[in-house]
PDB file of N, CA and C in Angstrom:
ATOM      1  N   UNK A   1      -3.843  26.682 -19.781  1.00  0.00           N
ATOM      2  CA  UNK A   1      -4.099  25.261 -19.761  1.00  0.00           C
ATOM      3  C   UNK A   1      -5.142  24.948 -20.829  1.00  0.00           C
ATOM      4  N   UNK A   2      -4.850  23.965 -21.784  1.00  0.00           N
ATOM      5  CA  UNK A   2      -5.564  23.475 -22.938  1.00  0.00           C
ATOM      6  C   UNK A   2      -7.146  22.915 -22.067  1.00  0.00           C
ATOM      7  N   UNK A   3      -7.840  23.028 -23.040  1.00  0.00           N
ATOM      8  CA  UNK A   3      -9.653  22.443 -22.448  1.00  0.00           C
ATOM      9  C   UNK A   3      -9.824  21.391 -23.447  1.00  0.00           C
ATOM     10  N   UNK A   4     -10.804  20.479 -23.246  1.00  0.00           N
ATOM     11  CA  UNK A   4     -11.406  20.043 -24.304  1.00  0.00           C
ATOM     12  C   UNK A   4     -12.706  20.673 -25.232  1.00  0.00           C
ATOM     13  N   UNK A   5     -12.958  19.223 -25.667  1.00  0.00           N
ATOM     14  CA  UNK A   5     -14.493  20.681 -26.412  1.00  0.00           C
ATOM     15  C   UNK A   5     -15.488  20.976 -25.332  1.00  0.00           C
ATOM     16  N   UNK A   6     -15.758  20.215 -24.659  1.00  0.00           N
ATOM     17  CA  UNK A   6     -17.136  20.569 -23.649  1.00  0.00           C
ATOM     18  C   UNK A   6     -16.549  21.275 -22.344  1.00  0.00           C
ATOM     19  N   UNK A   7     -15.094  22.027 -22.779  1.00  0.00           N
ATOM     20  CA  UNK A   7     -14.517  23.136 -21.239  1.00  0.00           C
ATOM     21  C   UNK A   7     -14.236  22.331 -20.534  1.00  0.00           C
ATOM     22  N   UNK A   8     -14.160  20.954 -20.316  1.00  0.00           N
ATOM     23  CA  UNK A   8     -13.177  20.616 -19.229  1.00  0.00           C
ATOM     24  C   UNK A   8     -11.616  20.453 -19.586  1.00  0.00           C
ATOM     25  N   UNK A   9     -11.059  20.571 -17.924  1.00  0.00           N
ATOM     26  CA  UNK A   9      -9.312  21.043 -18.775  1.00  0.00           C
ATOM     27  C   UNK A   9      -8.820  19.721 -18.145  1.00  0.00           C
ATOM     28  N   UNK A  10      -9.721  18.227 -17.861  1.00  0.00           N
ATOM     29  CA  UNK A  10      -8.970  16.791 -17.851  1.00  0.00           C
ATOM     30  C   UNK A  10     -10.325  15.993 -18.510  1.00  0.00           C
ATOM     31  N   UNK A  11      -9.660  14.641 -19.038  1.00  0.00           N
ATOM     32  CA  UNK A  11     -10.505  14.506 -19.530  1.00  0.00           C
ATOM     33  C   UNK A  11     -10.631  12.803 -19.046  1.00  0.00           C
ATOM     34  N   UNK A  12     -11.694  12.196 -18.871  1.00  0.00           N
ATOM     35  CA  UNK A  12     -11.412  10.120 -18.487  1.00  0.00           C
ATOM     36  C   UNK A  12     -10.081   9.828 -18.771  1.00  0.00           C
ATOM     37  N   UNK A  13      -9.488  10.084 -20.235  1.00  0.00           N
ATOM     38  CA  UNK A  13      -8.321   9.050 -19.948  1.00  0.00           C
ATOM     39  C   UNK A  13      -7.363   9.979 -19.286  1.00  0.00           C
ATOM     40  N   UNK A  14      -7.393  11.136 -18.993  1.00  0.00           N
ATOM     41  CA  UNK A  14      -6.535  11.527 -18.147  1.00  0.00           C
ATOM     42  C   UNK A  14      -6.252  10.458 -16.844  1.00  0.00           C
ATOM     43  N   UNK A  15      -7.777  10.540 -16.390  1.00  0.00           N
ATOM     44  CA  UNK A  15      -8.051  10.319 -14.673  1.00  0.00           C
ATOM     45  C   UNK A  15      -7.224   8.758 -14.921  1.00  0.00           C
ATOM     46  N   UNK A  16      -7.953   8.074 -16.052  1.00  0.00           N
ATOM     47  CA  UNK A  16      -7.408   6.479 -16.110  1.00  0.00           C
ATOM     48  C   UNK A  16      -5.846   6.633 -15.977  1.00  0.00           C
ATOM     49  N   UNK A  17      -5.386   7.629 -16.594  1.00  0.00           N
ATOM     50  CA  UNK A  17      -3.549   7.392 -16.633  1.00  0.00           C
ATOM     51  C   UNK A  17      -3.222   7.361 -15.374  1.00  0.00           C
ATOM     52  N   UNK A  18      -3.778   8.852 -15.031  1.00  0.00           N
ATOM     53  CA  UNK A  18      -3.166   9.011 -13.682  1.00  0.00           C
ATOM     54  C   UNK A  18      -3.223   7.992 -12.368  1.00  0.00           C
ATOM     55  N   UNK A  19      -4.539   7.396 -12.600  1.00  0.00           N
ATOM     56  CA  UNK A  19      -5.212   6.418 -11.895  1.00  0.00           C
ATOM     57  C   UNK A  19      -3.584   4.841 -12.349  1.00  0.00           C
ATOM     58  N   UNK A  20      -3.770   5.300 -13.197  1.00  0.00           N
ATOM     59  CA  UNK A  20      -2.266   3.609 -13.482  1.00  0.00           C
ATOM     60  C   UNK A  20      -0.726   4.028 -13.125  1.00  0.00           C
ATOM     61  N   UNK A  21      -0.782   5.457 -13.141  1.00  0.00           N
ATOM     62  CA  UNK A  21       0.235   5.678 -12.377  1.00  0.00           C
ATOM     63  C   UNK A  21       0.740   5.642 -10.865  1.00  0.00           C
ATOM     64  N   UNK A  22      -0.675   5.625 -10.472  1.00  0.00           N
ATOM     65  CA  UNK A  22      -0.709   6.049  -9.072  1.00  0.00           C
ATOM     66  C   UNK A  22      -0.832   4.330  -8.550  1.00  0.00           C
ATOM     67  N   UNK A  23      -0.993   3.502  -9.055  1.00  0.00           N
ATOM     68  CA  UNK A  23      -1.508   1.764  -9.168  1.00  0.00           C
ATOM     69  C   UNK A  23      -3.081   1.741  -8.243  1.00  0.00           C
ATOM     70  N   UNK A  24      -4.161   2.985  -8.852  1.00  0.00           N
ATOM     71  CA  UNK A  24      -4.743   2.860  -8.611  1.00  0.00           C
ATOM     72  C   UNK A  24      -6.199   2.168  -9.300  1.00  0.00           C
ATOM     73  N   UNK A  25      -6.765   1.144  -8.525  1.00  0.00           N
ATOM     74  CA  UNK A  25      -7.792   0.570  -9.365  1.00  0.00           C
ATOM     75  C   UNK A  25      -9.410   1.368  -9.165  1.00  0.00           C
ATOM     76  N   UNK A  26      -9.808   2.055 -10.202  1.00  0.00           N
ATOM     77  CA  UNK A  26     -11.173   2.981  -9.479  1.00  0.00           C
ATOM     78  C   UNK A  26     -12.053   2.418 -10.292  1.00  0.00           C
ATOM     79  N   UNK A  27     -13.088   2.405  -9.747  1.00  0.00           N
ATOM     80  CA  UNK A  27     -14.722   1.633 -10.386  1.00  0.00           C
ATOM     81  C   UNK A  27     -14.912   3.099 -11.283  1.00  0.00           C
ATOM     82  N   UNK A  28     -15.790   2.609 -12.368  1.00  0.00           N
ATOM     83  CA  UNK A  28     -16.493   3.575 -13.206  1.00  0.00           C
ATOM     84  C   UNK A  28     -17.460   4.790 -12.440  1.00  0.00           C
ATOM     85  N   UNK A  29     -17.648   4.358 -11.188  1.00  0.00           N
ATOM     86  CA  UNK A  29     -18.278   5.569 -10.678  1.00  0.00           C
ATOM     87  C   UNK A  29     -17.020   6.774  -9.677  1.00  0.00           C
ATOM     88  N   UNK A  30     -15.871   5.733  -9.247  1.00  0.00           N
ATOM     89  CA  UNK A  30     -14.813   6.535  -8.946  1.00  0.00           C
ATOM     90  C   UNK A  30     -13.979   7.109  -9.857  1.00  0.00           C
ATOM     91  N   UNK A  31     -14.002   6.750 -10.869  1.00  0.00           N
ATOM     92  CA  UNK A  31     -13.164   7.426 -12.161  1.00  0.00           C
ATOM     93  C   UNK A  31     -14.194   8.837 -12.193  1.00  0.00           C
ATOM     94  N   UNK A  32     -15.452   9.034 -12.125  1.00  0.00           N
ATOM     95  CA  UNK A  32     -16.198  10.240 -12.744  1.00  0.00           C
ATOM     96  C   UNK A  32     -15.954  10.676 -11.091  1.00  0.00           C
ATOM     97  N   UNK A  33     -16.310  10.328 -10.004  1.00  0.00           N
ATOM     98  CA  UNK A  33     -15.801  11.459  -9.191  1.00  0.00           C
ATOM     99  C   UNK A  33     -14.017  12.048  -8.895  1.00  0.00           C
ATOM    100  N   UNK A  34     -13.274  11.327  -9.293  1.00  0.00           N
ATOM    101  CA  UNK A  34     -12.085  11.697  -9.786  1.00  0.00           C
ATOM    102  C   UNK A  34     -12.217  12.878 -10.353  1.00  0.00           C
ATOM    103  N   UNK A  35     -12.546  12.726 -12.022  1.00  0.00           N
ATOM    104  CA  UNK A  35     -12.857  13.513 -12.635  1.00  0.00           C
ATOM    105  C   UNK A  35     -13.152  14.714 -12.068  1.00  0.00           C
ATOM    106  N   UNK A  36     -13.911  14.652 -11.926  1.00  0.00           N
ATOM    107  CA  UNK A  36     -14.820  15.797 -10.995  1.00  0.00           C
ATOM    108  C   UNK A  36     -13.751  16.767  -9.822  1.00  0.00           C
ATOM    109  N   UNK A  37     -13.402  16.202  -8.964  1.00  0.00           N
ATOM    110  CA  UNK A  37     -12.646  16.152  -7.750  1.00  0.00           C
ATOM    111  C   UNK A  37     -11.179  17.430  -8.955  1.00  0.00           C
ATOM    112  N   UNK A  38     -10.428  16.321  -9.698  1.00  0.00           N
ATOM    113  CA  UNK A  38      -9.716  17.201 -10.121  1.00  0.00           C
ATOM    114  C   UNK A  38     -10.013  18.442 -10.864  1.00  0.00           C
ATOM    115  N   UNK A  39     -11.543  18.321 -11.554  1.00  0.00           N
ATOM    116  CA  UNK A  39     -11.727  19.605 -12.724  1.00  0.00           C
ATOM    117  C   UNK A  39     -11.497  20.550 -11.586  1.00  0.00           C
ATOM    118  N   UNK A  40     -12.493  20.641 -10.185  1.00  0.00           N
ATOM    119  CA  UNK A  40     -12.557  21.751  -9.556  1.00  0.00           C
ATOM    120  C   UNK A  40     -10.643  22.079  -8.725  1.00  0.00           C
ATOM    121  N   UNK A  41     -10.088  21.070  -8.492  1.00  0.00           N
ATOM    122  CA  UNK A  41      -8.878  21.490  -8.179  1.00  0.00           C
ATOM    123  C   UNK A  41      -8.237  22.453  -9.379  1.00  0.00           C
ATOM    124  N   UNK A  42      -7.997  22.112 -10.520  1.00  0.00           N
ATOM    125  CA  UNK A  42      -7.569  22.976 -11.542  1.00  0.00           C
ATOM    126  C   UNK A  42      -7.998  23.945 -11.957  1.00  0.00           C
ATOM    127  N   UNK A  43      -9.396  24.295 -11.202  1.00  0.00           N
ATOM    128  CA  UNK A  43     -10.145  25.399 -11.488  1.00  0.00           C
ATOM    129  C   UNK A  43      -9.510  26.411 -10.649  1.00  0.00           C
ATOM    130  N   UNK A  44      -9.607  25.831  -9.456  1.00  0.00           N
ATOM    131  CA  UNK A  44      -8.923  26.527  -8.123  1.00  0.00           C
ATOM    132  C   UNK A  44      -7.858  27.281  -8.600  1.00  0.00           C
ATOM    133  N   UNK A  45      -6.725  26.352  -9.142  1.00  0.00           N
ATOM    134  CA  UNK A  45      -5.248  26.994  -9.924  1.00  0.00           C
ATOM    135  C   UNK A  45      -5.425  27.858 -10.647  1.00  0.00           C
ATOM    136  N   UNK A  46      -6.199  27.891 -11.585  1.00  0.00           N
ATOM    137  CA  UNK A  46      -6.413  28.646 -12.317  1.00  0.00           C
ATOM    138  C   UNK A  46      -7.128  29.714 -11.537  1.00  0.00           C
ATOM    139  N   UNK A  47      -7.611  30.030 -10.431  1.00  0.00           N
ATOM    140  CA  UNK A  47      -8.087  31.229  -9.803  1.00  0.00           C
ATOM    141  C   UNK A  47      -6.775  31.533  -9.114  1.00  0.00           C
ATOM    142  N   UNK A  48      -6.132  30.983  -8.484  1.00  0.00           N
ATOM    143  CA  UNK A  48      -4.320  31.207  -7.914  1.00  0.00           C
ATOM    144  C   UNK A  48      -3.460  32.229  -9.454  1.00  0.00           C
ATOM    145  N   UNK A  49      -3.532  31.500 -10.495  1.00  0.00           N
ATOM    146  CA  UNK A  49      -2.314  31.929 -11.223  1.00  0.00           C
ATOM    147  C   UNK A  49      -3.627  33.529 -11.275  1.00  0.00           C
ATOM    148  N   UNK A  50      -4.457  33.702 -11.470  1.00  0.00           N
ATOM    149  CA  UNK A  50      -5.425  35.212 -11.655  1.00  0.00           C
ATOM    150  C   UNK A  50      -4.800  36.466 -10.916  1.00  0.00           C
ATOM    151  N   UNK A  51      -4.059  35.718  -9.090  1.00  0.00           N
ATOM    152  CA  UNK A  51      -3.785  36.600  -8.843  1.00  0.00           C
ATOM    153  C   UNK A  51      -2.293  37.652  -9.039  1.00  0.00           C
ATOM    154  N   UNK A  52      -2.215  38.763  -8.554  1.00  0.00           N
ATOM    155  CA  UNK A  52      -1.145  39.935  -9.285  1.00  0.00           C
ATOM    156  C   UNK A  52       0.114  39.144  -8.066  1.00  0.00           C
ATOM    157  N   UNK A  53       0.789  38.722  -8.624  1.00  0.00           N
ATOM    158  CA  UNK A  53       2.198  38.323  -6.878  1.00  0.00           C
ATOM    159  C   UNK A  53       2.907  39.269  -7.549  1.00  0.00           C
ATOM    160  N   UNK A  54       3.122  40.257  -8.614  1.00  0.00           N
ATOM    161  CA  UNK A  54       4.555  40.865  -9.114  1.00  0.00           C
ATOM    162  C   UNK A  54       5.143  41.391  -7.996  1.00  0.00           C
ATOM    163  N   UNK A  55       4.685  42.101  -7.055  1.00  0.00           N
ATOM    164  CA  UNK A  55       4.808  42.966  -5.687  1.00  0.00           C
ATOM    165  C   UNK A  55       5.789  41.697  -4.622  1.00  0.00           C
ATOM    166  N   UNK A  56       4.921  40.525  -4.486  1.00  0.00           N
ATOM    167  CA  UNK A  56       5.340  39.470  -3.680  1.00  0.00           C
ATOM    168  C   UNK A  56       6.878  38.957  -4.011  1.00  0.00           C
ATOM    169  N   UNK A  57       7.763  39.037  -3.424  1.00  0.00           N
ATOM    170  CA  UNK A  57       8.592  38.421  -3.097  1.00  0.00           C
ATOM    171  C   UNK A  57       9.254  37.070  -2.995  1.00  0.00           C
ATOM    172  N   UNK A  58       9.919  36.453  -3.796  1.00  0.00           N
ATOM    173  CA  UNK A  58      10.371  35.218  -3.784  1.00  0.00           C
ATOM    174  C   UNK A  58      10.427  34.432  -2.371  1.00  0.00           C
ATOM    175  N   UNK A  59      10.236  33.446  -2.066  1.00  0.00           N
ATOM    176  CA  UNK A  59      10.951  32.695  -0.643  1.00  0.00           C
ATOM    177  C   UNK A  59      10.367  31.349  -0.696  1.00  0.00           C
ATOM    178  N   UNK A  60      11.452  30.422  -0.080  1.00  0.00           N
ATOM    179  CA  UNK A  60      11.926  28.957   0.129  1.00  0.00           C
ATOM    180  C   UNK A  60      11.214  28.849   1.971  1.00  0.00           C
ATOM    181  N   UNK A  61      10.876  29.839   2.423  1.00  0.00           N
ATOM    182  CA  UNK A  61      10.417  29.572   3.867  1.00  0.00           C
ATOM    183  C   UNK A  61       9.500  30.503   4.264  1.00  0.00           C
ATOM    184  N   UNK A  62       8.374  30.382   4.937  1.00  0.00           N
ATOM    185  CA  UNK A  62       7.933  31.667   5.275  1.00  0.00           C
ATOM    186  C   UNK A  62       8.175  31.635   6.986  1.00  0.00           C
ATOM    187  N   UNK A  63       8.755  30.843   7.911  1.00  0.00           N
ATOM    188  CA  UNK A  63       9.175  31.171   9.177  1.00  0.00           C
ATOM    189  C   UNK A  63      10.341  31.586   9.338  1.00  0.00           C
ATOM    190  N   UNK A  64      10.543  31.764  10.925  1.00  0.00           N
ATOM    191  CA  UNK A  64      12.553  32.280  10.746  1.00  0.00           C
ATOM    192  C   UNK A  64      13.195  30.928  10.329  1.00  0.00           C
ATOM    193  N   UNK A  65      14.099  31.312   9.804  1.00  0.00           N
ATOM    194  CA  UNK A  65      15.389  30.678   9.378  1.00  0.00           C
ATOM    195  C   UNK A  65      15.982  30.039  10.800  1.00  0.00           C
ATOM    196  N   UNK A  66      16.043  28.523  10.623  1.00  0.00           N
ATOM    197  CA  UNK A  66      17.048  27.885  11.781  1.00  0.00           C
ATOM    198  C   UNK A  66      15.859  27.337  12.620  1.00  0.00           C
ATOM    199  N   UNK A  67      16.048  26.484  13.331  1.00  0.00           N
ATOM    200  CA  UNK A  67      15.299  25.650  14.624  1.00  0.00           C
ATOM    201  C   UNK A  67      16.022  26.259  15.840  1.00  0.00           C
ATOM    202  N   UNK A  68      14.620  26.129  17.102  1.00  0.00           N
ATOM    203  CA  UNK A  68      14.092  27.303  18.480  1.00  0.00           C
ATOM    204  C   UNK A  68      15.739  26.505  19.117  1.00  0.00           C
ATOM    205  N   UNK A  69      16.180  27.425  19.334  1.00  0.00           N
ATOM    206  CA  UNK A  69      17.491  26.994  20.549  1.00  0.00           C
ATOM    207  C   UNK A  69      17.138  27.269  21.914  1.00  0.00           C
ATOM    208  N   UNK A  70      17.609  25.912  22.630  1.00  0.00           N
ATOM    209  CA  UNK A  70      17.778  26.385  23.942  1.00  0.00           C
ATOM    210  C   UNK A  70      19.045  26.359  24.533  1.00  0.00           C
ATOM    211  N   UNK A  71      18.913  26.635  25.868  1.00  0.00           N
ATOM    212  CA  UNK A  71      20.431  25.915  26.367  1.00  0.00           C
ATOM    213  C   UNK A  71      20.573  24.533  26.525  1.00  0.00           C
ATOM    214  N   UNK A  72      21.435  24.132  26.578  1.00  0.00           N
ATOM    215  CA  UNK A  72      22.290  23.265  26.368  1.00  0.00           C
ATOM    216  C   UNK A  72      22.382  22.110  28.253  1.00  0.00           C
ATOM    217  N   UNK A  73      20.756  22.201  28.751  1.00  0.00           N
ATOM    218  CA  UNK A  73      21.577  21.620  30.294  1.00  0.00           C
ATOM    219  C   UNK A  73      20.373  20.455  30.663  1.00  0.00           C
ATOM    220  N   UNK A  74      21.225  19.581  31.494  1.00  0.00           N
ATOM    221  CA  UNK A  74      20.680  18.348  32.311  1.00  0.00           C
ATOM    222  C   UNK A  74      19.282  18.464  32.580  1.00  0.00           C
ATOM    223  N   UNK A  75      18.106  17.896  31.944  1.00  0.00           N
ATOM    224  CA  UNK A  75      17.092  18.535  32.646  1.00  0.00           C
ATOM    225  C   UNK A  75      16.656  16.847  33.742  1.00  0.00           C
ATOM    226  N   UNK A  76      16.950  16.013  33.542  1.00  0.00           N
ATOM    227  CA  UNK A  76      16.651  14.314  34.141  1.00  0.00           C
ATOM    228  C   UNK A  76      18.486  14.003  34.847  1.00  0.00           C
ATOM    229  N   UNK A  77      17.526  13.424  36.059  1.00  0.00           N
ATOM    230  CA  UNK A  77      18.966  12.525  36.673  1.00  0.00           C
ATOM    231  C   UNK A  77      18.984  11.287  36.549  1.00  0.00           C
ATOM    232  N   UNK A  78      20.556  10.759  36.026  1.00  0.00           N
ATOM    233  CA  UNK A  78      20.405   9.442  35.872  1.00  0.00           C
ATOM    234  C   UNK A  78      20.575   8.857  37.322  1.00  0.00           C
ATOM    235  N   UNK A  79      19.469   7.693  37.133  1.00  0.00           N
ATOM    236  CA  UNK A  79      19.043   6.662  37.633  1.00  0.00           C
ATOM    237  C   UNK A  79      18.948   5.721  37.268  1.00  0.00           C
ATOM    238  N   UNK A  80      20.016   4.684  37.045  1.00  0.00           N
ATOM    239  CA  UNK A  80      20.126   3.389  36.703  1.00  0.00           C
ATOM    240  C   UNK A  80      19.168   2.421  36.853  1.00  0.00           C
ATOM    241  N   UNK A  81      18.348   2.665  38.306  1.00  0.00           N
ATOM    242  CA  UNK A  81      17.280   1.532  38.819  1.00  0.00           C
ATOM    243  C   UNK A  81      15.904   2.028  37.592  1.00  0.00           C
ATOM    244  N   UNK A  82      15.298   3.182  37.759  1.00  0.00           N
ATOM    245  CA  UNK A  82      14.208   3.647  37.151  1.00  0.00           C
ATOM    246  C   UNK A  82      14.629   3.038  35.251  1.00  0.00           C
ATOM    247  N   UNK A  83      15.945   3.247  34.514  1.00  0.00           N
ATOM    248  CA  UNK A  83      16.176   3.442  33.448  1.00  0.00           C
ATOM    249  C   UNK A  83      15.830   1.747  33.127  1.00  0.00           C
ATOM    250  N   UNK A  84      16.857   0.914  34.063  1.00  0.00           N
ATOM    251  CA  UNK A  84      16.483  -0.423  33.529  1.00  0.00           C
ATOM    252  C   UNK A  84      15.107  -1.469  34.086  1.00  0.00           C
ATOM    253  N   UNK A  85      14.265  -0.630  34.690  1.00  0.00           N
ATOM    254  CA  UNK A  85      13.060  -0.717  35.238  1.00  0.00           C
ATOM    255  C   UNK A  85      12.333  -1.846  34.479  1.00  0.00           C
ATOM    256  N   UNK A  86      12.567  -1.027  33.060  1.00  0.00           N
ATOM    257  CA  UNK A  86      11.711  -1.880  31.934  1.00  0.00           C
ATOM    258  C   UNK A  86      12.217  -2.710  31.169  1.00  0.00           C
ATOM    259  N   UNK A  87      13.415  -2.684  31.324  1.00  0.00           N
ATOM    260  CA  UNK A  87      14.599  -3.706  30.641  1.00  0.00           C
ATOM    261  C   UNK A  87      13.877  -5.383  30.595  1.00  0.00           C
ATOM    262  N   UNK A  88      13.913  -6.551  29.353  1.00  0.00           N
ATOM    263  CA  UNK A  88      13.706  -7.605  29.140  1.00  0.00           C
ATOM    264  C   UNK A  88      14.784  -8.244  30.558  1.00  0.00           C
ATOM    265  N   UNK A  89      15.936  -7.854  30.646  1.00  0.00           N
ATOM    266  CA  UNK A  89      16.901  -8.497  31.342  1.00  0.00           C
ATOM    267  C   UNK A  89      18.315  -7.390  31.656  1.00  0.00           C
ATOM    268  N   UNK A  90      18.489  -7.509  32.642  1.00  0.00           N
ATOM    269  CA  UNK A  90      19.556  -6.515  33.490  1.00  0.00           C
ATOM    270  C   UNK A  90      20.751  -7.297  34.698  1.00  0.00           C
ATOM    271  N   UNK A  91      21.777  -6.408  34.120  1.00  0.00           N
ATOM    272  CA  UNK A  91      22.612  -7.654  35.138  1.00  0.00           C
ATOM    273  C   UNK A  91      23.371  -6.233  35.518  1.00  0.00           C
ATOM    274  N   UNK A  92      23.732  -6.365  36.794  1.00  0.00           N
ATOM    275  CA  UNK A  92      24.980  -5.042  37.237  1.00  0.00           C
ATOM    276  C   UNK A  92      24.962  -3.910  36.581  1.00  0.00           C
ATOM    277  N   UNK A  93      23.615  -3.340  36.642  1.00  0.00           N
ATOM    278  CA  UNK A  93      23.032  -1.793  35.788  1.00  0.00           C
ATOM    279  C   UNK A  93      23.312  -1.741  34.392  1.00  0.00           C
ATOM    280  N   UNK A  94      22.934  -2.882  33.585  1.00  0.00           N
ATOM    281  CA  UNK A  94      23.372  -3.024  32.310  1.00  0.00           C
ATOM    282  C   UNK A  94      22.344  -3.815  31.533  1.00  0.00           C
ATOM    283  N   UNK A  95      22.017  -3.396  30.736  1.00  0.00           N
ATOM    284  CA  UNK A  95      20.955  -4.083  29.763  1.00  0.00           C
ATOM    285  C   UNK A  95      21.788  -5.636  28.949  1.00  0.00           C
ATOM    286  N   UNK A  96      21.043  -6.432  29.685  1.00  0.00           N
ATOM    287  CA  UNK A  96      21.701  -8.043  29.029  1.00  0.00           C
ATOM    288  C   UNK A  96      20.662  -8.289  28.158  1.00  0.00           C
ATOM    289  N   UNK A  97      21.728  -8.444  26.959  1.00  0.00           N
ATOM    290  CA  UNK A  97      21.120  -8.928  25.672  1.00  0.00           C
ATOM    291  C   UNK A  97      21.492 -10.144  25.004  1.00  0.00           C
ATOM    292  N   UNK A  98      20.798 -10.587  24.528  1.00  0.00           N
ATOM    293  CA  UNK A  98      21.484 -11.928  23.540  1.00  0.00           C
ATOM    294  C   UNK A  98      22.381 -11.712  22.806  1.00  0.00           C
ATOM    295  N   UNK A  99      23.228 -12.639  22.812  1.00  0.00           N
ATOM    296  CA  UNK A  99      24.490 -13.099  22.118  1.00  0.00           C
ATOM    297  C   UNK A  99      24.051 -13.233  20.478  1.00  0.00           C
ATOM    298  N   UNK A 100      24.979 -12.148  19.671  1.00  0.00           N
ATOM    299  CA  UNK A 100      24.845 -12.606  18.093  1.00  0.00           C
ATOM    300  C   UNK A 100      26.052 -12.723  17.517  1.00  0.00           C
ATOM    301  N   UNK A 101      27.098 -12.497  18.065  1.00  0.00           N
ATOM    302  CA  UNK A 101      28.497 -13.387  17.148  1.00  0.00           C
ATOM    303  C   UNK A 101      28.848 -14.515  17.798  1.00  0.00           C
ATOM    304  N   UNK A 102      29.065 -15.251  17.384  1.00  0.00           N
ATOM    305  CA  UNK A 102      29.476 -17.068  17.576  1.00  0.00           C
ATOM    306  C   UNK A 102      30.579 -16.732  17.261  1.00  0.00           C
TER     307      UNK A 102
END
């Protein structure tokens, strides 16, 4: 990653771009903690890419593959009275709703 002259690797108008990309409006004292905020994130990266992964292994997931299955059974009984309990309006175990085709 390219630096400037005084070693930082972003520089104000970076933060400003990114800042107009993002449609963000930052005061002159939030633009320098920006600044700031990102030098040490990219520093970070740059301690990440340091380390050796050749050994490490490619992967798209690090849990098992697929979502927890269960079986497949009734765990609630229907109850019509409890279900439309909270219903706006109920007529003969049925949620009555307003009319929208004319």
């Amino acid at each position: 990653m390219a630096t400037d002259k005084r070693g930082n690797k972003i520089n104000l108008e970076q933060v400003r771009h990114i800042a107009l990309l993002a449609r963000l409006e930052l005061t002159a004292e939030e633009e320098q903690r920006m600044l700031g905020d990102l030098e040490e994130m990219l520093e970070y990266v740059d301690k990440l890419n340091q380390l050796d992964t050749g050994a490490v292994e490619p992967t798209a997931q690090v849990g098992e593959i697929g979502a927890a299955m269960r079986e497949d059974t009734v765990t609630n009984r229907e109850d019509p009275a409890s279900i439309l309990a909270n219903a706006p309006a109920a007529r003969e175990q049925m949620f009555k709703v307003p009319k929208i085709i004319e």
